[in-house]
Each structure stands twice: as structure tokens, then as C-alpha cells.
Protein backbone atom coordinates (compact mmCIF):
# COMPACT_ATOMS: atom_id res chain seq x y z
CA UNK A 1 1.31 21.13 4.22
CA UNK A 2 3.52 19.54 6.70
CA UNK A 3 2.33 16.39 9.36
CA UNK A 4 3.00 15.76 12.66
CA UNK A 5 3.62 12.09 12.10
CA UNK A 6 4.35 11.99 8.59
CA UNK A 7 6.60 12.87 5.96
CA UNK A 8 5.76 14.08 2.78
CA UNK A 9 8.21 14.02 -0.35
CA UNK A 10 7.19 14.56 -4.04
CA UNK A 11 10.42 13.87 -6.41
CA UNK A 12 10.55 12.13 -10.05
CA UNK A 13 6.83 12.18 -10.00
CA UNK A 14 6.81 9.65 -7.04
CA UNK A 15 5.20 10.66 -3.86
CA UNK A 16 6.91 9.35 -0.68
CA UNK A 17 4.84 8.98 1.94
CA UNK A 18 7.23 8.03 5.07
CA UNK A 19 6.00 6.79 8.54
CA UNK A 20 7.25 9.27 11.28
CA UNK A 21 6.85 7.51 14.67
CA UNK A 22 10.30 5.40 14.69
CA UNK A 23 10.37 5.95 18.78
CA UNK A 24 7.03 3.62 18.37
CA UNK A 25 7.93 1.60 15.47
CA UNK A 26 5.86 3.86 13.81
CA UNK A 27 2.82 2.51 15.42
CA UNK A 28 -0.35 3.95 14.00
CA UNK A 29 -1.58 6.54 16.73
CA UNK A 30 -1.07 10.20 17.30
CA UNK A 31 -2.61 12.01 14.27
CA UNK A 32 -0.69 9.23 12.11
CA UNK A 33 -3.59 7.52 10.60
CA UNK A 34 -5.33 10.84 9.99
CA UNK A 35 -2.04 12.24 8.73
CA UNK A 36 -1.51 8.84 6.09
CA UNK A 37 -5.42 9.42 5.33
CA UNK A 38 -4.99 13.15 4.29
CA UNK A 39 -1.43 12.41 2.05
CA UNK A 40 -2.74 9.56 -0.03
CA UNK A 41 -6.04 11.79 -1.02
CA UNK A 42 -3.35 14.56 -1.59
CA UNK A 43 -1.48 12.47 -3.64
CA UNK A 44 -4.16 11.47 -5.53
CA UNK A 45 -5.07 14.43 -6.41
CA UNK A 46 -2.29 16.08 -7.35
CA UNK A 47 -1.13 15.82 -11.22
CA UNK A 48 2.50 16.24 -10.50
CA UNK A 49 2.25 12.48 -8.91
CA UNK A 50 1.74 9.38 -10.68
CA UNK A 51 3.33 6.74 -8.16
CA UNK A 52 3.37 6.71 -4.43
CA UNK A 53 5.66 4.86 -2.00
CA UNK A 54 5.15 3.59 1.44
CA UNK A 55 7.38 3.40 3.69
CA UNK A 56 8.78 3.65 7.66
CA UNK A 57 10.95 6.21 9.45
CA UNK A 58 13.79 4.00 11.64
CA UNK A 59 13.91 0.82 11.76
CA UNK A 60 10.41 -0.74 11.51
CA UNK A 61 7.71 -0.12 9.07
CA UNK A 62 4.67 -0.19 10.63
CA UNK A 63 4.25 -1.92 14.22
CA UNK A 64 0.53 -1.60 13.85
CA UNK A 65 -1.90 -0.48 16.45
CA UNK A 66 -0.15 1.93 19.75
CA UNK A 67 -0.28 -1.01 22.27
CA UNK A 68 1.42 1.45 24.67
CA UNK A 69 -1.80 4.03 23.80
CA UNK A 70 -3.97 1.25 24.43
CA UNK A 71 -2.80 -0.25 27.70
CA UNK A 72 -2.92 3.50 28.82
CA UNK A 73 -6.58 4.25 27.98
CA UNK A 74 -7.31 0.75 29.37
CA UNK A 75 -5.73 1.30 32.67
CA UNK A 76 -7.64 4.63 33.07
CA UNK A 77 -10.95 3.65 31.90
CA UNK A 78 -10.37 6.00 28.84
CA UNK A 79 -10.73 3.45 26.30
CA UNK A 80 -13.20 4.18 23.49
CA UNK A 81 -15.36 2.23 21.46
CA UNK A 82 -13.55 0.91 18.21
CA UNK A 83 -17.08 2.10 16.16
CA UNK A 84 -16.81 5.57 17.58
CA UNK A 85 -13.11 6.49 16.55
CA UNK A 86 -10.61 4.32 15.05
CA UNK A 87 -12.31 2.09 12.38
CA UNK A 88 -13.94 4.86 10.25
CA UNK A 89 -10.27 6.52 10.38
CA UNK A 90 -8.92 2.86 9.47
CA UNK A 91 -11.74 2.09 7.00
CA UNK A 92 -11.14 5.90 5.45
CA UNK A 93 -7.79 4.66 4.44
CA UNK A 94 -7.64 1.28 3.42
CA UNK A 95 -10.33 2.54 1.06
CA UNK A 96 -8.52 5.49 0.10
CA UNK A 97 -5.59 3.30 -0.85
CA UNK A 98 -7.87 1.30 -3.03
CA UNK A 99 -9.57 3.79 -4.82
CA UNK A 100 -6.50 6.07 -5.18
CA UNK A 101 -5.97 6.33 -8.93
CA UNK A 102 -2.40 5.76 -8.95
CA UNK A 103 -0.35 2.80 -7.75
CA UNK A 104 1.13 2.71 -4.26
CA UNK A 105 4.57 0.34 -3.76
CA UNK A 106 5.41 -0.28 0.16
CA UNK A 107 8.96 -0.43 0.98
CA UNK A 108 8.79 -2.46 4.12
CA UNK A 109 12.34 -1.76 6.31
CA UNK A 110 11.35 -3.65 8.81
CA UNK A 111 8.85 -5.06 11.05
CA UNK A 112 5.39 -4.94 9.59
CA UNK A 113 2.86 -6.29 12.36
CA UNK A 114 -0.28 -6.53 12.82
CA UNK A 115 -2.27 -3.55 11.09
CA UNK A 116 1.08 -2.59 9.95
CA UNK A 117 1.29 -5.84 7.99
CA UNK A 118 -2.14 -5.42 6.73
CA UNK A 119 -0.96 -1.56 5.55
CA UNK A 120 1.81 -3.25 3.39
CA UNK A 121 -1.01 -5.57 2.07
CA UNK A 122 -3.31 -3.05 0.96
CA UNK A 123 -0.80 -1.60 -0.77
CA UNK A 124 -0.71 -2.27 -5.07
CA UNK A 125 2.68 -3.64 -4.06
CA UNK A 126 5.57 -4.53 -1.99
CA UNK A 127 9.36 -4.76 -1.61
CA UNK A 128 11.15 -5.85 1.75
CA UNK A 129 14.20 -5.35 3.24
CA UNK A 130 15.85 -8.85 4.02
CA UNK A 131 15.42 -7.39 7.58
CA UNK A 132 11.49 -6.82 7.66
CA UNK A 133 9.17 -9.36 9.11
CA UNK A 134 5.84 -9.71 9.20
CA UNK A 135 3.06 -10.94 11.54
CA UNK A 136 -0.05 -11.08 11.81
CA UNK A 137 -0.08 -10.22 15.46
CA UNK A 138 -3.40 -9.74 16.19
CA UNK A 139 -4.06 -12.79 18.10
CA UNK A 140 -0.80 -11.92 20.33
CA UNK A 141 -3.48 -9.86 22.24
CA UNK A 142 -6.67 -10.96 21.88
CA UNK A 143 -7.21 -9.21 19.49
CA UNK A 144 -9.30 -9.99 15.96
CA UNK A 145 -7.13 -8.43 12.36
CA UNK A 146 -8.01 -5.27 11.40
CA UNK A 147 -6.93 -2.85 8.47
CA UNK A 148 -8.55 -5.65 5.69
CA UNK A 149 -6.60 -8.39 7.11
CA UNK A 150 -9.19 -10.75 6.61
CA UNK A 151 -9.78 -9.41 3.01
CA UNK A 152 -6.55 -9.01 1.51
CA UNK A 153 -4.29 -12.01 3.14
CA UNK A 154 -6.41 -15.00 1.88
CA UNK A 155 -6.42 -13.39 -1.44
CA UNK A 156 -2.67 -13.00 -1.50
CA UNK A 157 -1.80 -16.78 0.07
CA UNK A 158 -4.89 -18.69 -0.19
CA UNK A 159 -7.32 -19.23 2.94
CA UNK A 160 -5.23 -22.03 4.41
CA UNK A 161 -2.09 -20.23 4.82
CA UNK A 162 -4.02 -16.86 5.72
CA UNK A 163 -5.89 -19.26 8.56
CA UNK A 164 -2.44 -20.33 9.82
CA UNK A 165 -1.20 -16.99 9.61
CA UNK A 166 -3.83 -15.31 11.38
CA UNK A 167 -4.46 -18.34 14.18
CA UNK A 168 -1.13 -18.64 15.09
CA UNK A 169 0.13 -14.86 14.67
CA UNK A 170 3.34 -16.30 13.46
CA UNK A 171 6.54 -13.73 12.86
CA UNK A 172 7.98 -14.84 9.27
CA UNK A 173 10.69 -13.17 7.72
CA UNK A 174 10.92 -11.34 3.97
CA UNK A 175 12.20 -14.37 2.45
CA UNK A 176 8.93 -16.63 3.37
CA UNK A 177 6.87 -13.91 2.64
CA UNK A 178 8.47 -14.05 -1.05
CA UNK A 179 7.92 -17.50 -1.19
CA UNK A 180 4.18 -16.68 -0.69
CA UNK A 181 3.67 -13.75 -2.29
CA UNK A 182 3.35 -11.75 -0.12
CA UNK A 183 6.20 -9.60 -1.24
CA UNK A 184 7.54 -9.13 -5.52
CA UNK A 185 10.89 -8.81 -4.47
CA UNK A 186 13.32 -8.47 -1.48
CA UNK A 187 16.51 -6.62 -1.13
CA UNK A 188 19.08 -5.70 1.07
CA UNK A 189 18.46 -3.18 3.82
CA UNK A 190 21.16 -0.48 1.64
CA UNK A 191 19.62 -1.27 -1.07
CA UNK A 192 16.02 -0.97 -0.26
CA UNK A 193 14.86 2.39 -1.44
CA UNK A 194 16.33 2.43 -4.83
CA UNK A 195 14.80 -1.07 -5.74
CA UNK A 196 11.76 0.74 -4.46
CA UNK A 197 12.37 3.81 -6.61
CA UNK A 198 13.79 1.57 -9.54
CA UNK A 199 9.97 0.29 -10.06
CA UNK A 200 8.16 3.82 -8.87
CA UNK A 201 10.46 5.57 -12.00
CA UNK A 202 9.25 2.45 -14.75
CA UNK A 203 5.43 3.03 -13.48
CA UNK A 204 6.03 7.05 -13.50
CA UNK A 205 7.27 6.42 -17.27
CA UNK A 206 4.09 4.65 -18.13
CA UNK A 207 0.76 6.08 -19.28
CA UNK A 208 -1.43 7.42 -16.63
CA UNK A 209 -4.45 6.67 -17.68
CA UNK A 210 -3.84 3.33 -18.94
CA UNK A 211 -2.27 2.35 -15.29
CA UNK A 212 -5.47 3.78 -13.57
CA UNK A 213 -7.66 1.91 -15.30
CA UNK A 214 -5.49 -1.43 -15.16
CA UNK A 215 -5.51 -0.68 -11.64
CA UNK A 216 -9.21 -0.59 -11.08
CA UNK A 217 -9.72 -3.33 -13.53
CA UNK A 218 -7.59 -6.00 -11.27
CA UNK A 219 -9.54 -5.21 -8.44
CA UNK A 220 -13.02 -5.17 -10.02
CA UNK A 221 -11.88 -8.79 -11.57
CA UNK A 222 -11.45 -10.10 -8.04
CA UNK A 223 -14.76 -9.78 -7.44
CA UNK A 224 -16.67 -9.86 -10.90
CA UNK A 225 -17.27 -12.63 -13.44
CA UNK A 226 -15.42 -13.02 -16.77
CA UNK A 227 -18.14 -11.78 -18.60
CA UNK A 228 -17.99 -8.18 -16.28
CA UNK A 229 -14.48 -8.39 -16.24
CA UNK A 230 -14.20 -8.22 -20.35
CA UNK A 231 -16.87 -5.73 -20.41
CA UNK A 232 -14.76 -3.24 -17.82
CA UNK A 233 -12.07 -4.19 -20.01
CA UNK A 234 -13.39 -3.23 -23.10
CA UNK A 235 -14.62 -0.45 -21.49
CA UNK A 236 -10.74 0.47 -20.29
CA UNK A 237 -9.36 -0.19 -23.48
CA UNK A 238 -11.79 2.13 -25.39
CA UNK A 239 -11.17 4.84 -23.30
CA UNK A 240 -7.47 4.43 -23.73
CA UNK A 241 -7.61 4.49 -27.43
CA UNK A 242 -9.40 7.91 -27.30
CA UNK A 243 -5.87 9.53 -25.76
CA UNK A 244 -3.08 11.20 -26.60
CA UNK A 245 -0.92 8.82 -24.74
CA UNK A 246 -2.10 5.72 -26.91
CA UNK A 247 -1.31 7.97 -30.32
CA UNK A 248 2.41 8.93 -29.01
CA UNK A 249 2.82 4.60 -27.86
CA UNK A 250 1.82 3.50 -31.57
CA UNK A 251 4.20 6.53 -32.85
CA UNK A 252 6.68 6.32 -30.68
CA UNK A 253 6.93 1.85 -31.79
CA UNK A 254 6.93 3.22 -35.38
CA UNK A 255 9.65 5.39 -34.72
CA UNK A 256 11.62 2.82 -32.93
CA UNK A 257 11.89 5.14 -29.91
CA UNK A 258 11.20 5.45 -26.50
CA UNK A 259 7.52 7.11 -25.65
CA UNK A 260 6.92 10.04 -23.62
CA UNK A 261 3.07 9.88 -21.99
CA UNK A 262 1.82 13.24 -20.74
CA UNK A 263 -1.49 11.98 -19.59
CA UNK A 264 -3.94 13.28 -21.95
């Protein structure tokens, strides 16, 4: 299936799911957000994949919301509710990220603003370009975060900074947002896409089960206590030793060799 807005690459088990609005900054309108929707349930889905990557066509990542779309509907009295349209396609997606079984790495090029930002954040994890920045931009027009703003960036750098952040709308660039965590690792614009792939191909190696599991185990701990969180894990863990995949990892230590997971 091919997208309007959206490419779609599946290579080395990795799924590359690549922006495709550069003459917008790949801002999410068009059929983009219902194109990103429909390629991380495909993804999902399909066996072949067990990592996807995020990432933007040209030189930005993810501008966020169509401003130009907006000012448009707004000058011809076209605008439509947020309720009716755009946040169940937003809310679809952000929760299809979460609850997609595999883990999703964004490989932010450039600038991530606004819901673009908050894209990146909902993401399992994230590796900038030394030329990305990021901004919260919301307040830059008015405008409230959207795309689990509010959820994910206090969570990632504590409520004060996410306050400041989100108050101020504040451009930093990929170095600060290593410094807060915002980012695991930043490299240079060349080199962007094969750190990206570098960590896709060690997940891809890893036991698929096991990493969907761990997976929905961090985010159930986040909001869980310890007891619930050692019962999931328990849970997890049994499961795990019922597979194929945990019998080759003990054999494969014995043997002194490298394991090969099939995901059974």
C-alpha cells in the first residue's frame, strides 16, 4: 500500500516510517496523520517487523500542526471543531504508538515543534541530529499542547522544566534536549540514520516477545504501584519462560554463542 504523505520502508526487520511533507516541514495535515495512523497499525501487525523508525522527509521532522491549513480555514470561516475531526485522528495515534507491540525509535533531522515535538515524545525513543530543535510551540499561537504533550513531557523532564517548556514555548537545540532527556543520544546530521539503524538492528536481534512485554511493563509501571508492577512482571517473565526464544538464550549462553530468537 503506498501513502500520499508517507513513506513506507520495511528492511532488516525495521519498518521506516518517513514523514513526506518536506515543502511543509512535514506538518501534520493532508491525509498525513491518517496515513502515520494506518502504517504504525500495519507495522504492528505485520511479523516481518520487529522495530519501527520515525523519521522526516527534508529538512525538518515534524513542524507540527499545518498553520498555513489553519489560517486558511480561519480566514474562510471553514474552520472545524477540534472534537469533530482532528483529535480522535490525533488521539488514534498517540495511542496506537503506545499500544503498538514493538518499539518505535524517532530519528529527529530537524525541527520538531509543537505536535511534532510531542510525536518524537511519544515515541519508545529518540536520536537527534545536532541540527534538530525542539519546541514546544504551542503557546506561539495561542494555542494549548496537543499530541500528549502534557502527558509525556513532565514525565520525561519533571513538571518544572515541562512548565517552563510549555509557558514559554522556548526553541532548544539537541544538545539541551540530551541534557534533559529528552533525547538518548545525538549525532551528526550524516550520521543520523545509521545511529538510528545501529539501535533498530540490536532491538531486531532481541527476542520479540520478551521486548513486547518489557515494553508494556514500563508503561504500566508509570502508572501502577510496586506491588502491580511485580505482579505484571511476574506475569511477563512467566510467559517468557514458556518460549522458544528463552530455551535458544539459555542454550545459546551454554554454548558460548550468539542467540538467534525467532519469536516463538
Amino acid at each position: 500500500m503506498a501513502y500520499k504523505c508517507l513513506l513506507y520502508d520495511v528492511q532488516d526487520r525495521i519498518a521506516t516510517l518517513t514523514l513526506n511533507r518536506p515543502e511543509r516541514l512535514n506538518a501534520l495535515g493532508d491525509t498525513l496523520r491518517d496515513d502515520l495512523h494506518d502504517a504504525i497499525l500495519r507495522s504492528g501487525n505485520d511479523d516481518a517487523v520487529r522495530v519501527l523508525v520515525i523519521t522526516g522527509a527534508g529538512r525538518g521532522f515534524c513542524s507540527g500542526g499545518d498553520v498555513k491549513s489553519m489560517s486558511e480555514r480561519d480566514q474562510t470561516g471553514a474552520a472545524q471543531p477540534l472534537r469533530d475531526k482532528i483529535a480522535p485522528q490525533r488521539d488514534q495515534t498517540i495511542l496506537a504508538m503506545r499500544d503498538c507491540p514493538k518499539p518505535i525509535i524517532a530519528a529527529v533531522n530537524g525541527a520538531a515543534a509543537g505536535a511534532g515535538m510531542n510525536l518524537a515524545l511519544a515515541c519508545d525513543m529518540r536520536i537527534a541530529s545536532t541540527a534538530a530543535k525542539f519546541a514546544q510551540a504551542f503557546v506561539k499561537r495561542g494555542l494549548h499542547p496537543d499530541w500528549g504533550g502534557t502527558y509525556f513531557l513532565p514525565r520525561v523532564v519533571g513538571i518544572a522544566k515541562a512548565c517552563e517548556l510549555i509557558f514559554t514555548g522556548e526553541t532548544i537545540d539537541a544538545e539541551t534536549a540530551l541534557n534533559l532527556g529528552i533525547v538518548n543520544t545525538v549525532a551528526a546530521p550524516e550520521d543520523l540514520m545509521e545511529k538510528t539503524y545501529e539501535l533498530a538492528r540490536k532491538i531486531a536481534a532481541g527476542p520479540p516477545i520478551a521486548i513486547r512485554l518489557a515494553k508494556r511493563a514500563i508503561y504500566h509501571s508509570q502508572d501502577v504501584d510496586l506491588r502491580a508492577a511485580l505482579e505484571y512482571e511476574t506475569y511477563a517473565q512467566n510467559l517468557c519462560r514458556e518460549t522458544e526464544d528463552s530455551k535458544e538464550g539459555v542454550k545459546a549462553f551454554m554454548e558460548k554463542r550468539a542467540p538467534s530468537f525467532r519469536g516463538v
